[in-house]
Each structure stands twice: as structure tokens, then as C-alpha cells.
N, C-alpha and C. Protein backbone atom coordinates (compact mmCIF):
# COMPACT_ATOMS: atom_id res chain seq x y z
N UNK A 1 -45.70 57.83 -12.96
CA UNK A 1 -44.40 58.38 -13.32
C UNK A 1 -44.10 59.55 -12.39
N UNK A 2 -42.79 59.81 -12.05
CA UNK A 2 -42.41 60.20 -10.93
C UNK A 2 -42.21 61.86 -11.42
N UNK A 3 -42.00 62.90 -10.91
CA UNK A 3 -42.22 64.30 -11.57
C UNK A 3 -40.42 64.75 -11.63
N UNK A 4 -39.56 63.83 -11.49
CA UNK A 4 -38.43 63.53 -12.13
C UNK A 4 -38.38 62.81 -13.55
N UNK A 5 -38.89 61.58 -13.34
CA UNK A 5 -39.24 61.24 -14.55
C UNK A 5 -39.36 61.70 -15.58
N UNK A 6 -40.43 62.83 -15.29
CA UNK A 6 -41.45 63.27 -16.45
C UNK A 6 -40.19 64.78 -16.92
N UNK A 7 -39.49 64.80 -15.73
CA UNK A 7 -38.64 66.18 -16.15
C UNK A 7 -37.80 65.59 -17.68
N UNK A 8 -37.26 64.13 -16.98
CA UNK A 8 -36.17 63.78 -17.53
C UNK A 8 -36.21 63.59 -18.96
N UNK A 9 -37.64 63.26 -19.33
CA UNK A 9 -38.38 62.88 -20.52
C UNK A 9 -38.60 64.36 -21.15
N UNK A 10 -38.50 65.11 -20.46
CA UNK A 10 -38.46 66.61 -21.74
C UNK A 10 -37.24 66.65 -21.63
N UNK A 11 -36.43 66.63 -20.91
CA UNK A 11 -35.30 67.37 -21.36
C UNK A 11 -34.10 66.12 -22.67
N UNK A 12 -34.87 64.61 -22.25
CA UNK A 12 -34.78 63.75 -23.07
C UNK A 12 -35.50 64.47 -24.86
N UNK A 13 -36.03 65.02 -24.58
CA UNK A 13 -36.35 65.68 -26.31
C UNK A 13 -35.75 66.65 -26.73
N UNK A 14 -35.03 67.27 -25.84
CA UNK A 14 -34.80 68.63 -26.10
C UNK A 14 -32.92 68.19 -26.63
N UNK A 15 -32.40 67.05 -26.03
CA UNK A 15 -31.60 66.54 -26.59
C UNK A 15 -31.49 66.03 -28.02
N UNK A 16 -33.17 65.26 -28.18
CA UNK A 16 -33.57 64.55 -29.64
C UNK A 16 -33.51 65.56 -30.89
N UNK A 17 -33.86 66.68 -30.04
CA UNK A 17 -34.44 67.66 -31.18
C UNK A 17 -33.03 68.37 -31.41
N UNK A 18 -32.01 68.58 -30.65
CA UNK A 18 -30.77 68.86 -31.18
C UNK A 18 -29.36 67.94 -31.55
N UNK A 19 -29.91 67.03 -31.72
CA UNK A 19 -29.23 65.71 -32.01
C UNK A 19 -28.03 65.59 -31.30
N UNK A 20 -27.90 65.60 -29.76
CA UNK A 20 -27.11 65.37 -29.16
C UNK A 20 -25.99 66.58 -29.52
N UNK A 21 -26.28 67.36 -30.14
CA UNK A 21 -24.98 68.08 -30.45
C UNK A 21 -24.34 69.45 -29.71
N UNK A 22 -23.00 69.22 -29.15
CA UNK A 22 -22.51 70.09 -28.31
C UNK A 22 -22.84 71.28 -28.96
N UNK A 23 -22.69 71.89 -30.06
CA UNK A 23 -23.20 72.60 -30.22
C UNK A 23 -24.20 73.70 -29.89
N UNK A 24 -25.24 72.97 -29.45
CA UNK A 24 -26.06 73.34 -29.01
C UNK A 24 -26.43 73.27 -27.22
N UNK A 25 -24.94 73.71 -27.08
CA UNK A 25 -25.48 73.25 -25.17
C UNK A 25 -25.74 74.46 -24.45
N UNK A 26 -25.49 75.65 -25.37
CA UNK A 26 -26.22 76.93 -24.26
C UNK A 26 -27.61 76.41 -24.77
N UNK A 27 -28.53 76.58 -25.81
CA UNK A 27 -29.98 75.83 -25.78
C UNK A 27 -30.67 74.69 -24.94
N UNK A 28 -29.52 73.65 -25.07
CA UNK A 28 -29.70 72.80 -23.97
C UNK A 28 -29.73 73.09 -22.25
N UNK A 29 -28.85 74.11 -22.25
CA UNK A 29 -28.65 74.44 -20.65
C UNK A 29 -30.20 75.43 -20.48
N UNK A 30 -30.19 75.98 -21.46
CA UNK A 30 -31.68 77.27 -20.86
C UNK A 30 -32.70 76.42 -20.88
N UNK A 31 -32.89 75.63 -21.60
CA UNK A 31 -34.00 74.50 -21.49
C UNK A 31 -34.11 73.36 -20.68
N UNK A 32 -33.00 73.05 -19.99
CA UNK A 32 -32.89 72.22 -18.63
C UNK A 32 -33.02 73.17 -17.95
N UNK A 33 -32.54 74.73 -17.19
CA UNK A 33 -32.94 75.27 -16.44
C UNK A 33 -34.81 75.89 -16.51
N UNK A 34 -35.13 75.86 -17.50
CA UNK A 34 -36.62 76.30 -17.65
C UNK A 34 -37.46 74.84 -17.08
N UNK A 35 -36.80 73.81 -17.30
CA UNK A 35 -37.55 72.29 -17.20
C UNK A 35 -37.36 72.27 -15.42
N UNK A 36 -36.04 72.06 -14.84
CA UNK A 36 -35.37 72.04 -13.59
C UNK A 36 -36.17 72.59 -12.80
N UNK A 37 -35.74 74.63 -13.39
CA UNK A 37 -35.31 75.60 -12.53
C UNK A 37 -33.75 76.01 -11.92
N UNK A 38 -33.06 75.09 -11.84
CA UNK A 38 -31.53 75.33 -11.78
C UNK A 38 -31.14 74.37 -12.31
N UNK A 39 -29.60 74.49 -12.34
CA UNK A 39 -28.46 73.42 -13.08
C UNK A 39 -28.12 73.07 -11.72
N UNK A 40 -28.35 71.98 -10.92
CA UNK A 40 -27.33 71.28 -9.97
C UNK A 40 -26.29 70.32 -10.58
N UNK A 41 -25.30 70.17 -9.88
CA UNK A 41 -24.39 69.00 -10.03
C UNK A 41 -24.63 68.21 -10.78
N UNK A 42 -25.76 67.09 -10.45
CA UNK A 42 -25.96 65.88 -11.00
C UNK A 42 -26.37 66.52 -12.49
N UNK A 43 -27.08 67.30 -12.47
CA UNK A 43 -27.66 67.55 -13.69
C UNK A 43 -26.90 68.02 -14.72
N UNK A 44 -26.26 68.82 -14.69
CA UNK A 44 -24.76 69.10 -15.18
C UNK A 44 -24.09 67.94 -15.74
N UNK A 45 -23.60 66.87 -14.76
CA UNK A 45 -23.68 65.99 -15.04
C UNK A 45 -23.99 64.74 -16.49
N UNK A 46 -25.54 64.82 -16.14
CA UNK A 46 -25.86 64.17 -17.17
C UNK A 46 -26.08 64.84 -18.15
N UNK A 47 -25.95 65.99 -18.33
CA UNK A 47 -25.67 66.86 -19.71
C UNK A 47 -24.49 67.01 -20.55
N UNK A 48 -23.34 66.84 -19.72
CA UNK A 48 -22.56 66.46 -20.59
C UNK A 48 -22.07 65.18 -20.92
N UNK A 49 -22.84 63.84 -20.19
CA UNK A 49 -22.86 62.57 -20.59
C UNK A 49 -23.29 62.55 -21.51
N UNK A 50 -24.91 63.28 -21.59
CA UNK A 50 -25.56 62.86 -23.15
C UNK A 50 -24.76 62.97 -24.44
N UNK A 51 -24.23 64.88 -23.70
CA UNK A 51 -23.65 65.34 -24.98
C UNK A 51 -22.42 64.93 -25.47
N UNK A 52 -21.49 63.80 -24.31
CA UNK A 52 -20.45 63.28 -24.73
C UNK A 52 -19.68 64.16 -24.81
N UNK A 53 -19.33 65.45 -23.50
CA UNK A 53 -18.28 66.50 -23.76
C UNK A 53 -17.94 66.27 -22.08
N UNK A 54 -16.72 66.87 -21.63
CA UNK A 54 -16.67 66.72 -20.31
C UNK A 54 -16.95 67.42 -19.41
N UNK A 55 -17.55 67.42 -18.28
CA UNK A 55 -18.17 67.88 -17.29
C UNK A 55 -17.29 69.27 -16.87
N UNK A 56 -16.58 69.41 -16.94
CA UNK A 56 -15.45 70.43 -17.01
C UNK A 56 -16.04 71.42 -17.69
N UNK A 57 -16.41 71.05 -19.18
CA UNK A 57 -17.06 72.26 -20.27
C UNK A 57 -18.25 72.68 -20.04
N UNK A 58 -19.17 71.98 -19.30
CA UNK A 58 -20.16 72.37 -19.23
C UNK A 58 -20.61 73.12 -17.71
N UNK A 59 -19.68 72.66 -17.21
CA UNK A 59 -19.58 73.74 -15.81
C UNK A 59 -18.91 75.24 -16.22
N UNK A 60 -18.13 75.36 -17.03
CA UNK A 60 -17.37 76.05 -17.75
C UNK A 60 -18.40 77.50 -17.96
N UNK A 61 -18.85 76.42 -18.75
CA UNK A 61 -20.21 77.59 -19.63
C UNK A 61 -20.98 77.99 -18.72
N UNK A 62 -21.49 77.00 -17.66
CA UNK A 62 -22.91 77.71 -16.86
C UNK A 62 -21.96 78.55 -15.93
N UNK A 63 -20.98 78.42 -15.69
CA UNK A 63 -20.25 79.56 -14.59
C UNK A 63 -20.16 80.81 -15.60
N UNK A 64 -19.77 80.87 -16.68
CA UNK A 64 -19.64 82.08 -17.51
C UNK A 64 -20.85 83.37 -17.61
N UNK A 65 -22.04 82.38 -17.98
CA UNK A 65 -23.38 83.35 -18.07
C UNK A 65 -23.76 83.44 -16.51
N UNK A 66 -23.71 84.69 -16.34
CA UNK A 66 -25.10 84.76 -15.27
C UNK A 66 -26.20 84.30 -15.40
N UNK A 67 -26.77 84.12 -16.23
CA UNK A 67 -28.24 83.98 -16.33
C UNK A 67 -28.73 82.46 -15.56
N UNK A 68 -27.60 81.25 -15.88
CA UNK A 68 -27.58 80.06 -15.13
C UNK A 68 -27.42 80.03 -13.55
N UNK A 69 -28.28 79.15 -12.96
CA UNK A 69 -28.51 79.25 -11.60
C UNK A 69 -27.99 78.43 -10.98
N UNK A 70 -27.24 77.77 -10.15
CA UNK A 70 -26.87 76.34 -10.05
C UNK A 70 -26.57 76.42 -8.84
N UNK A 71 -27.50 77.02 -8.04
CA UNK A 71 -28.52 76.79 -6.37
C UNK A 71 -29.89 76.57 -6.73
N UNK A 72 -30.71 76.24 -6.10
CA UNK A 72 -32.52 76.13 -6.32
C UNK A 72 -32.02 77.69 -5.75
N UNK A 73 -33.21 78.54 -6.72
CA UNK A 73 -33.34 79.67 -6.17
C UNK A 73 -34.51 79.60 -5.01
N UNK A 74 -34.88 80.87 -4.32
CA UNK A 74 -36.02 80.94 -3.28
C UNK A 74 -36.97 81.32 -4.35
N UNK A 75 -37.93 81.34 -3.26
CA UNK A 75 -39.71 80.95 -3.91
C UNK A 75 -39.67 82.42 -4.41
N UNK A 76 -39.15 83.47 -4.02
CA UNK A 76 -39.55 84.50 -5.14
C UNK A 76 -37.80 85.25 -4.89
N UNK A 77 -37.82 85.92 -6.31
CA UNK A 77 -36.19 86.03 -6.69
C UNK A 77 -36.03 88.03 -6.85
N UNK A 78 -35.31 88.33 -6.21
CA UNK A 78 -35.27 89.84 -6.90
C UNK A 78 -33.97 89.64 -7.27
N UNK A 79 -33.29 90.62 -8.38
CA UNK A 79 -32.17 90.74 -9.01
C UNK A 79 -32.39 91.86 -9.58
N UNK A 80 -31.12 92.41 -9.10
CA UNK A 80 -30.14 93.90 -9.49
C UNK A 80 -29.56 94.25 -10.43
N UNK A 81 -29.67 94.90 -11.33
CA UNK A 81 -29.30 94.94 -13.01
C UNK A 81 -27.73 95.91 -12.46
N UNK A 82 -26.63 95.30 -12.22
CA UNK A 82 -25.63 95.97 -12.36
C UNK A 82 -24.71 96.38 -13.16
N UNK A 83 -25.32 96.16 -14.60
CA UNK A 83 -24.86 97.17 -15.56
C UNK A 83 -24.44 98.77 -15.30
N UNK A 84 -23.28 99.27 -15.85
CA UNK A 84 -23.22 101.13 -16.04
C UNK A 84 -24.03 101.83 -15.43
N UNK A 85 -24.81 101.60 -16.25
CA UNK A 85 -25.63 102.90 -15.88
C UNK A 85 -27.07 102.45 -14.68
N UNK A 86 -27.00 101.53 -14.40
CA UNK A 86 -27.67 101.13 -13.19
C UNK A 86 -26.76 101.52 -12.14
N UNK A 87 -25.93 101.15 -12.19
CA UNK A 87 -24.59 101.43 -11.12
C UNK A 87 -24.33 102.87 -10.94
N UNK A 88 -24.37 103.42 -11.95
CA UNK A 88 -23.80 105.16 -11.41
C UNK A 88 -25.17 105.40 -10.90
N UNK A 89 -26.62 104.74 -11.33
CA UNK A 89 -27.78 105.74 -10.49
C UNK A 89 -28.33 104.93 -9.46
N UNK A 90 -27.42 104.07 -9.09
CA UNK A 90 -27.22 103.64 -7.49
C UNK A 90 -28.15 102.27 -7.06
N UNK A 91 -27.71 101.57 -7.86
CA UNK A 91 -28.67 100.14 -7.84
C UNK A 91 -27.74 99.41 -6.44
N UNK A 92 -26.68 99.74 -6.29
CA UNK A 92 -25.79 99.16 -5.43
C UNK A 92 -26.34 99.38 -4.11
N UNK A 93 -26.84 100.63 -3.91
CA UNK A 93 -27.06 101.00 -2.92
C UNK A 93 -28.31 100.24 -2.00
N UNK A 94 -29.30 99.93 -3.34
CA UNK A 94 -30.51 99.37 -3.13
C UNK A 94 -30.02 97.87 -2.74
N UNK A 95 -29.81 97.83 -3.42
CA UNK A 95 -29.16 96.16 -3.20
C UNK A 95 -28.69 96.06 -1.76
N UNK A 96 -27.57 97.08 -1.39
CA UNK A 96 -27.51 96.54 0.35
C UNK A 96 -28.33 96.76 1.29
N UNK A 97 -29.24 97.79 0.80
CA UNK A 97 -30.76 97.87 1.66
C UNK A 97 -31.13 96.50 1.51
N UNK A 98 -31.35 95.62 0.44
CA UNK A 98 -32.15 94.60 0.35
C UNK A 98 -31.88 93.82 1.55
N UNK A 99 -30.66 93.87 1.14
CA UNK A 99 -29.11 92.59 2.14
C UNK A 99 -29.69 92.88 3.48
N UNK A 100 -29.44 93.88 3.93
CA UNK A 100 -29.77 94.64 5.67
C UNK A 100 -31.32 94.25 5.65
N UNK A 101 -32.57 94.38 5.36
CA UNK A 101 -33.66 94.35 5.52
C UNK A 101 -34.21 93.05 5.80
N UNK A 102 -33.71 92.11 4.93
CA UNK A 102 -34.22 90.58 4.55
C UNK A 102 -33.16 89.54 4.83
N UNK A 103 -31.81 90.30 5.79
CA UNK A 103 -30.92 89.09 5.82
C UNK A 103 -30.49 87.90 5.20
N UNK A 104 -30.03 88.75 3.71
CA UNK A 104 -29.23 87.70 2.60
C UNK A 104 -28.10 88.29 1.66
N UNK A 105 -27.48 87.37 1.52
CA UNK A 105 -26.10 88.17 0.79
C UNK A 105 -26.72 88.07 -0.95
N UNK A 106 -26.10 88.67 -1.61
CA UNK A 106 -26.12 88.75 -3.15
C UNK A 106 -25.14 87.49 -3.76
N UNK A 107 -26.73 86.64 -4.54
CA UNK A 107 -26.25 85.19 -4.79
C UNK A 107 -26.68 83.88 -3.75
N UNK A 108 -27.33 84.74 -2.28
CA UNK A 108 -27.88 83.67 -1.94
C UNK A 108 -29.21 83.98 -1.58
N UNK A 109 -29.69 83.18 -0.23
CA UNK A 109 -31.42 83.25 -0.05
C UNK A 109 -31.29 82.83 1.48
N UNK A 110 -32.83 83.91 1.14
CA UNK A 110 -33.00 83.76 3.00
C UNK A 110 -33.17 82.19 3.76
N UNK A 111 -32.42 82.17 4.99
CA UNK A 111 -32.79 80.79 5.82
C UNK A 111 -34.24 79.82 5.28
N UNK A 112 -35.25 80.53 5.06
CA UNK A 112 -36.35 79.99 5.07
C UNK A 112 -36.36 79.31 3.48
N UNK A 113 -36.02 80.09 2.75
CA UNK A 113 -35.76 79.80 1.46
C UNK A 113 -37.39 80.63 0.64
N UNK A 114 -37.44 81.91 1.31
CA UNK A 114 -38.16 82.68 0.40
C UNK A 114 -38.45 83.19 -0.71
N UNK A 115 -36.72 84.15 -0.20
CA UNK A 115 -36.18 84.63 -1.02
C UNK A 115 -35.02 84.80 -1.48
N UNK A 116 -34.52 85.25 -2.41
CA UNK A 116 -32.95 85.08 -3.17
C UNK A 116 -32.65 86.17 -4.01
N UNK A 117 -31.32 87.05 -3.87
CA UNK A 117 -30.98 88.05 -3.79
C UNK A 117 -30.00 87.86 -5.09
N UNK A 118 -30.01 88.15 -6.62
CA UNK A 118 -29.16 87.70 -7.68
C UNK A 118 -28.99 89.03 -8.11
N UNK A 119 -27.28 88.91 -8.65
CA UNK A 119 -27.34 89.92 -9.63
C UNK A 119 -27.07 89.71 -11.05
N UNK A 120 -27.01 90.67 -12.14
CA UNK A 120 -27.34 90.17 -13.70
C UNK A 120 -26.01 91.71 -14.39
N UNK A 121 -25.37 91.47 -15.29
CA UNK A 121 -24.85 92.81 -15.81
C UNK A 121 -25.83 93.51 -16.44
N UNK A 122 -26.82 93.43 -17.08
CA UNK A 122 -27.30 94.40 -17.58
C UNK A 122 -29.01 93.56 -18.15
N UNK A 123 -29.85 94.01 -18.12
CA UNK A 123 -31.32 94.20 -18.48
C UNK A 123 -31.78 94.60 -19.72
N UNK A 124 -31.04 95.32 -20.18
CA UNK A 124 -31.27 96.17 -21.84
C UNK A 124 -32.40 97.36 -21.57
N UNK A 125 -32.44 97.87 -19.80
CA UNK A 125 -33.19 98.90 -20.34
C UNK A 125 -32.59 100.19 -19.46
N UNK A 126 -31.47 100.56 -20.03
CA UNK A 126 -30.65 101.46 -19.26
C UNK A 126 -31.06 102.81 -18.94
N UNK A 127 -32.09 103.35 -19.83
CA UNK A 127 -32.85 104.30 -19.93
C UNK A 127 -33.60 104.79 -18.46
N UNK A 128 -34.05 103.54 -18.01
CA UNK A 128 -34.88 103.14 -16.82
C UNK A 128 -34.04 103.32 -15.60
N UNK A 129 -32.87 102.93 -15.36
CA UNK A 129 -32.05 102.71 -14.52
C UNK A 129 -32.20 104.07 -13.08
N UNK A 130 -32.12 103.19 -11.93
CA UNK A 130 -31.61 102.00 -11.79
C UNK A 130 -32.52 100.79 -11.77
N UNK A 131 -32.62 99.43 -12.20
CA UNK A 131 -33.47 98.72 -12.52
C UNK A 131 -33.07 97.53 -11.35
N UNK A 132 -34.57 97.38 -10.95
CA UNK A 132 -34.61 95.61 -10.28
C UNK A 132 -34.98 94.61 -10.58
N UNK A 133 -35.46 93.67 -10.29
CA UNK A 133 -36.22 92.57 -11.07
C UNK A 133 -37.16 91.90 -10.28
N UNK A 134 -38.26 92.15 -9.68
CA UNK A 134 -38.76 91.07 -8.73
C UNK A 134 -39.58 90.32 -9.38
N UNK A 135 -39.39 88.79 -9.29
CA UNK A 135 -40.20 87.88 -9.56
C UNK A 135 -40.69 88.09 -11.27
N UNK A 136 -39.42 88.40 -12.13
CA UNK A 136 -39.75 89.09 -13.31
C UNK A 136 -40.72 89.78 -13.82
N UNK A 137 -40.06 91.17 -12.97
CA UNK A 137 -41.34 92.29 -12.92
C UNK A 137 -40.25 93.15 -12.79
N UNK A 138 -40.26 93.85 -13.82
CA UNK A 138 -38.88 95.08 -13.90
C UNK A 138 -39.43 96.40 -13.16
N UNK A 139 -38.86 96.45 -11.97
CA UNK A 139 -39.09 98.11 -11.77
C UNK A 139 -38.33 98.92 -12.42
N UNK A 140 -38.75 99.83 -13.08
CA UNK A 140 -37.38 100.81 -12.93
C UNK A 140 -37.20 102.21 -12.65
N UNK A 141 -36.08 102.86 -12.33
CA UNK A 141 -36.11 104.23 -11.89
C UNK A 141 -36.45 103.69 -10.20
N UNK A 142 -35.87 102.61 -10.23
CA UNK A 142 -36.27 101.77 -8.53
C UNK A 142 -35.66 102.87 -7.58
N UNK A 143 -35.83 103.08 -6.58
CA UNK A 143 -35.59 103.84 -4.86
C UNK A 143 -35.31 102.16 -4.55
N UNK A 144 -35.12 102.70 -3.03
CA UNK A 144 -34.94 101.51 -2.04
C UNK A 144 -36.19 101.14 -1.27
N UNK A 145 -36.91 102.26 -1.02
CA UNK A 145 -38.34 102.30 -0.34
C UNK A 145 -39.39 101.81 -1.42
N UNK A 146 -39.11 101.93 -2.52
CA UNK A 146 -40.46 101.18 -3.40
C UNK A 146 -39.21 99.99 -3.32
N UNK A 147 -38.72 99.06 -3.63
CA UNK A 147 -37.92 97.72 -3.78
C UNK A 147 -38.84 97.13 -2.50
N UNK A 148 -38.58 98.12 -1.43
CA UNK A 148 -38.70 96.85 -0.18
C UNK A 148 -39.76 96.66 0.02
N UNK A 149 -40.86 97.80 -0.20
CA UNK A 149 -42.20 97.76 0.02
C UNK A 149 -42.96 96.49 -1.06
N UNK A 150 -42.67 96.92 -2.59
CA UNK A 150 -42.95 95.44 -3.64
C UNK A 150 -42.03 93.87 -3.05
N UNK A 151 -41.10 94.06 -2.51
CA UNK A 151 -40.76 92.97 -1.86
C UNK A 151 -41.62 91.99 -0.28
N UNK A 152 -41.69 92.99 0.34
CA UNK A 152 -42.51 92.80 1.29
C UNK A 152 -43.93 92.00 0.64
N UNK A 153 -44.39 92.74 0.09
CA UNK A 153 -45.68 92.49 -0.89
C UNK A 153 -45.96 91.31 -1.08
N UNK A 154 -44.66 90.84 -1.82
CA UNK A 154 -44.54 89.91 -2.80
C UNK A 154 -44.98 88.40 -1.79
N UNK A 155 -43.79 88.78 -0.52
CA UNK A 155 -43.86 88.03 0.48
C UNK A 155 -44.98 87.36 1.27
N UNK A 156 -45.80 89.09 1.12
CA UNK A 156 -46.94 88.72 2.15
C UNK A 156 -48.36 88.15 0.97
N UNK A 157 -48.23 88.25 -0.58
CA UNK A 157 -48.92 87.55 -1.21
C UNK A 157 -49.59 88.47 -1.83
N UNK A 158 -49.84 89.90 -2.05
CA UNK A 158 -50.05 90.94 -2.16
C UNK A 158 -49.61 91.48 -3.28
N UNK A 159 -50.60 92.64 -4.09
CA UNK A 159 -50.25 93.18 -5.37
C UNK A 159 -50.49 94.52 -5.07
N UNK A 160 -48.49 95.13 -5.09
CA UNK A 160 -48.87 96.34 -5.10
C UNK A 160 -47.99 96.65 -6.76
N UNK A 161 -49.25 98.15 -7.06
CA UNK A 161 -48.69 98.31 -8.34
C UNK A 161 -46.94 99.08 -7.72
N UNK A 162 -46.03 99.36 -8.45
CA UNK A 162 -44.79 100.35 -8.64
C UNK A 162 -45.12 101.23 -9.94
């Protein structure tokens, strides 16, 4: 069985277990992206075939949340909590260091497909701010010089604490 197959067959339960019901298609969408890793086209697709709603609605929804991905992200992901109060203590700033350093815009990924540069409104830990995310690993109270250095890291395979 093919490792499509075997995708198709969980996310085939995850339908069973919510009885096809639109209802339930943000559950359905976080659980095809956890199965996937992103929502592409096709997949989209056959999600709202199952669910018998139109492809329209369900593009609808995954464009609404950030949290849905619908590029393959790169092999390791940082993301910028641009919520308030990340923003006034200068997450923006870090972020175009990222852009300039690693040659990628916010929302996409480097040529090689390393890495991928996302942003999110808010983290829930504003306290911390300004906050990053690498490879779901929250820095916070992030600089630009610790971001790039744990980025680098990350790259070269390496554990540095922040």
C-alpha cells in the first residue's frame, strides 16, 4: 500500500468518525493537515466531495484561518507572532532580518525548500513578546541575532539552547 494510500485511509476515518458532517470541517481540515501536512488543491477537493459541500466553502474556510497551509511548507518552518503586542516590540523588524538573511518572502520558502517564513496573529503569549516560532519552539522576548543564530542551527542540524 502506497503512503498515499495509507494517508487516504486515515483521513477516510476521520470522516467515519464525524459522519460526513459539514459541520465538522474545521476538525476535518486540522486533521487532514496533521495527516498531509498541507491542504493542496486536490485535497481540498476531495474534502468537500466527501462532505458534499462545494469546493468554494471549503477553500473559503482554509483561506480564513491562518493556521491552514496550502503550500508544502519547507523542511523547517519559523513564524512570526504578529499579534499587538508582538508588533509594537518589533517582531516586524525581525522578520525582515529573516527575509534579508535567508532569501524568502513571508508566506513562502527558500529555493531549496528548507525553509519557510509564515506569519500567525497571535500565539497567546503576549507577555513574552516579541515571539517567534521555530520548528515549534517558541522563543520569546526574540532579538534578531538570537532568531538567526537558532535558525542557522536548526539548518545546520544543531541544538542551540535560546
Amino acid at each position: 500500500m502506497s503512503q498515499k494510500d495509507k494517508r487516504r485511509l486515515l483521513l477516510e476515518k476521520v470522516f467515519k468518525e464525524h459522519n460526513y458532517q459539514e459541520s465538522a470541517l474545521l476538525e476535518i481540515l486540522h486533521s487532514a493537515q496533521e495527516i498531509y501536512g498541507y491542504l493542496d488543491k486536490d485535497l481540498l477537493t476531495d474534502i468537500a466531495e466527501s462532505l458534499n459541500v462545494p469546493p468554494s466553502h471549503v477553500l473559503g474556510v482554509t483561506t480564513f484561518y491562518s493556521f491552514f497551509k496550502l503550500r508544502k511548507p519547507g523542511q523547517h518552518v519559523v513564524t512570526g507572532c504578529l499579534g499587538t503586542a508582538c508588533y509594537v516590540k518589533g517582531v516586524d523588524d525581525i522578520m525582515t532580518e529573516v527575509e534579508k538573511e535567508f532569501d524568502l518572502k513571508r508566506g513562502g520558502s527558500t529555493a531549496d525548500g528548507r525553509l519557510s517564513l509564515l506569519i500567525t496573529r497571535c500565539i497567546g503569549a503576549c507577555a513574552m513578546a516579541p515571539n517567534m516560532v521555530i520548528d515549534n519552539e517558541v522563543i520569546g522576548k526574540a532579538t534578531k541575532e538570537q532568531v538567526i543564530q537558532k535558525i542557522k542551527s536548526v539548518l545546520d542540524g544543531e541544538k542551540i539552547e535560546t
